[in-house]
Protein backbone atom coordinates (compact mmCIF):
# COMPACT_ATOMS: atom_id res chain seq x y z
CA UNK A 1 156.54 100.29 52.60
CA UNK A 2 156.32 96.96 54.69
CA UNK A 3 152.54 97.15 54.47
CA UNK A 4 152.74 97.81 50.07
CA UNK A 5 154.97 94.71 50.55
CA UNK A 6 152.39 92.51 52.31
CA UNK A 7 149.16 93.38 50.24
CA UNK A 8 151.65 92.74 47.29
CA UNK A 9 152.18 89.36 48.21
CA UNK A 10 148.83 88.38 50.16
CA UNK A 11 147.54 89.48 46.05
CA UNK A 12 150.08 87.32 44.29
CA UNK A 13 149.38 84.47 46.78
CA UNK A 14 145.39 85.02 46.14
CA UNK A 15 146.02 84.66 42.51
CA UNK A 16 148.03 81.37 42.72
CA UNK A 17 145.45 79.85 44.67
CA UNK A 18 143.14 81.03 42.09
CA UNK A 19 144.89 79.27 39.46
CA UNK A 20 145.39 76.33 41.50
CA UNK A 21 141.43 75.91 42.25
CA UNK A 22 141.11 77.32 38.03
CA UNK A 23 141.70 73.69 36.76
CA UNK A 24 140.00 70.73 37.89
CA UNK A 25 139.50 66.95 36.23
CA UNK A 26 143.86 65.89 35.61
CA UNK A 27 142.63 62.26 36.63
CA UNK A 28 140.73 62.41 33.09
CA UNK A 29 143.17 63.73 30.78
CA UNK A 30 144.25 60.19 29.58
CA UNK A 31 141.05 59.42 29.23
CA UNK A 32 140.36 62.40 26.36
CA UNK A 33 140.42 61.87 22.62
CA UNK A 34 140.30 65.82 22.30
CA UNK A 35 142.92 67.49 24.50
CA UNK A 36 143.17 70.92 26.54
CA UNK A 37 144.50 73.24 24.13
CA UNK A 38 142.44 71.91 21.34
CA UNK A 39 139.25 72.29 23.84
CA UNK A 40 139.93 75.81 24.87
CA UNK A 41 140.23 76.94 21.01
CA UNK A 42 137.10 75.36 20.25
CA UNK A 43 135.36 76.93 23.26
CA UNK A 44 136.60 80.73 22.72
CA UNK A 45 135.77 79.92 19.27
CA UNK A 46 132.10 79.44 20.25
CA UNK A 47 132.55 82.78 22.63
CA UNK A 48 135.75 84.81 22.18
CA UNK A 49 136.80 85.95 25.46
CA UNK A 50 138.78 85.36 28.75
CA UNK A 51 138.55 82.14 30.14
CA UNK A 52 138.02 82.55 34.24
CA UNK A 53 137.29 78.75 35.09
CA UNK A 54 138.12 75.28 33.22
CA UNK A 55 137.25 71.55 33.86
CA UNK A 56 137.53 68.40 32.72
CA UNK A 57 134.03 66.45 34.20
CA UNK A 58 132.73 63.04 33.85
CA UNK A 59 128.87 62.92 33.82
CA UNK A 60 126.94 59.87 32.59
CA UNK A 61 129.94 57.92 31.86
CA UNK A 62 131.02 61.04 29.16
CA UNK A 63 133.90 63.46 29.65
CA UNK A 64 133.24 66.99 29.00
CA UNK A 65 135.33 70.36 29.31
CA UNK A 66 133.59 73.12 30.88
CA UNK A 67 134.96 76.63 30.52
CA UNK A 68 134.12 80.24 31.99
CA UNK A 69 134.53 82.34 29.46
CA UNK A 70 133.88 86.36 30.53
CA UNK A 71 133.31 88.64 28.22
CA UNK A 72 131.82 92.50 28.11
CA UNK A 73 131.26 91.66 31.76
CA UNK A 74 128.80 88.48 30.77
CA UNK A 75 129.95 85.02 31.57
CA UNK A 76 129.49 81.82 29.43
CA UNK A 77 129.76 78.11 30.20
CA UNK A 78 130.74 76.89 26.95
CA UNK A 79 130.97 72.95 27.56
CA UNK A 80 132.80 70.58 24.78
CA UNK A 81 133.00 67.42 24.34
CA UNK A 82 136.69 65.74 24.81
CA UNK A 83 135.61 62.80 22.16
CA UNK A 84 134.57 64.66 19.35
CA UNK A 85 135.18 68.45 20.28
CA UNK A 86 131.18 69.49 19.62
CA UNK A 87 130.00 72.29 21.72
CA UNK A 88 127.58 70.75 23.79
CA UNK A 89 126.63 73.83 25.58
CA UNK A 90 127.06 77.83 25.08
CA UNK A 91 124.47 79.68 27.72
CA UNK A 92 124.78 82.86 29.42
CA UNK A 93 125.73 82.35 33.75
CA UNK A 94 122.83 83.95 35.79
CA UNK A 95 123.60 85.89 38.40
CA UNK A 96 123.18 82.94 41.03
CA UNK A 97 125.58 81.00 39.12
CA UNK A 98 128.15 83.96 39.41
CA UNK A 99 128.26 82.79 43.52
């Protein structure tokens, strides 16, 4: 019983670091016309699915979401734009981005 009790929580603790590490880019938020929520509907929109990984990234001075989306054992980064909400990318992951 002790040992069910430890895998139990060495799984719940794996899974809260996971969510911890799921989200990256909080220093941005202010700076986004198109917020979270409204980014994540727009991305499953673009590929319906589970969302494994999200970001908020700033590359050449632009902010951009970037979402993980699994689904039928195929994952898609679907990035969108946090100033206008366009889908700026929707491509399968190859297996070396999988790592």
């Amino acid at each position: 019983m002790k040992g069910k009790a430890t895998a139990v929580f060495l799984a719940i603790s794996s899974l809260a670091a996971l969510n911890a590490q799921a989200y990256d880019g909080s220093r941005y938020e202010a700076n986004a016309d198109i917020k979270m929520d409204r980014a994540k509907a727009i991305a499953l929109k673009a590929y319906p699915g589970t969302i494994v990984e999200e970001s908020l990234e700033k590359r050449h001075g632009r902010l951009h979401y970037a979402f993980d989306i699994r689904a039928h054992h195929v994952t898609h980064e679907v990035q969108v734009d946090a100033s206008s909400g366009k889908v700026l990318q929707n491509s399968r992951e190859t297996e070396e981005d999988d790592d």
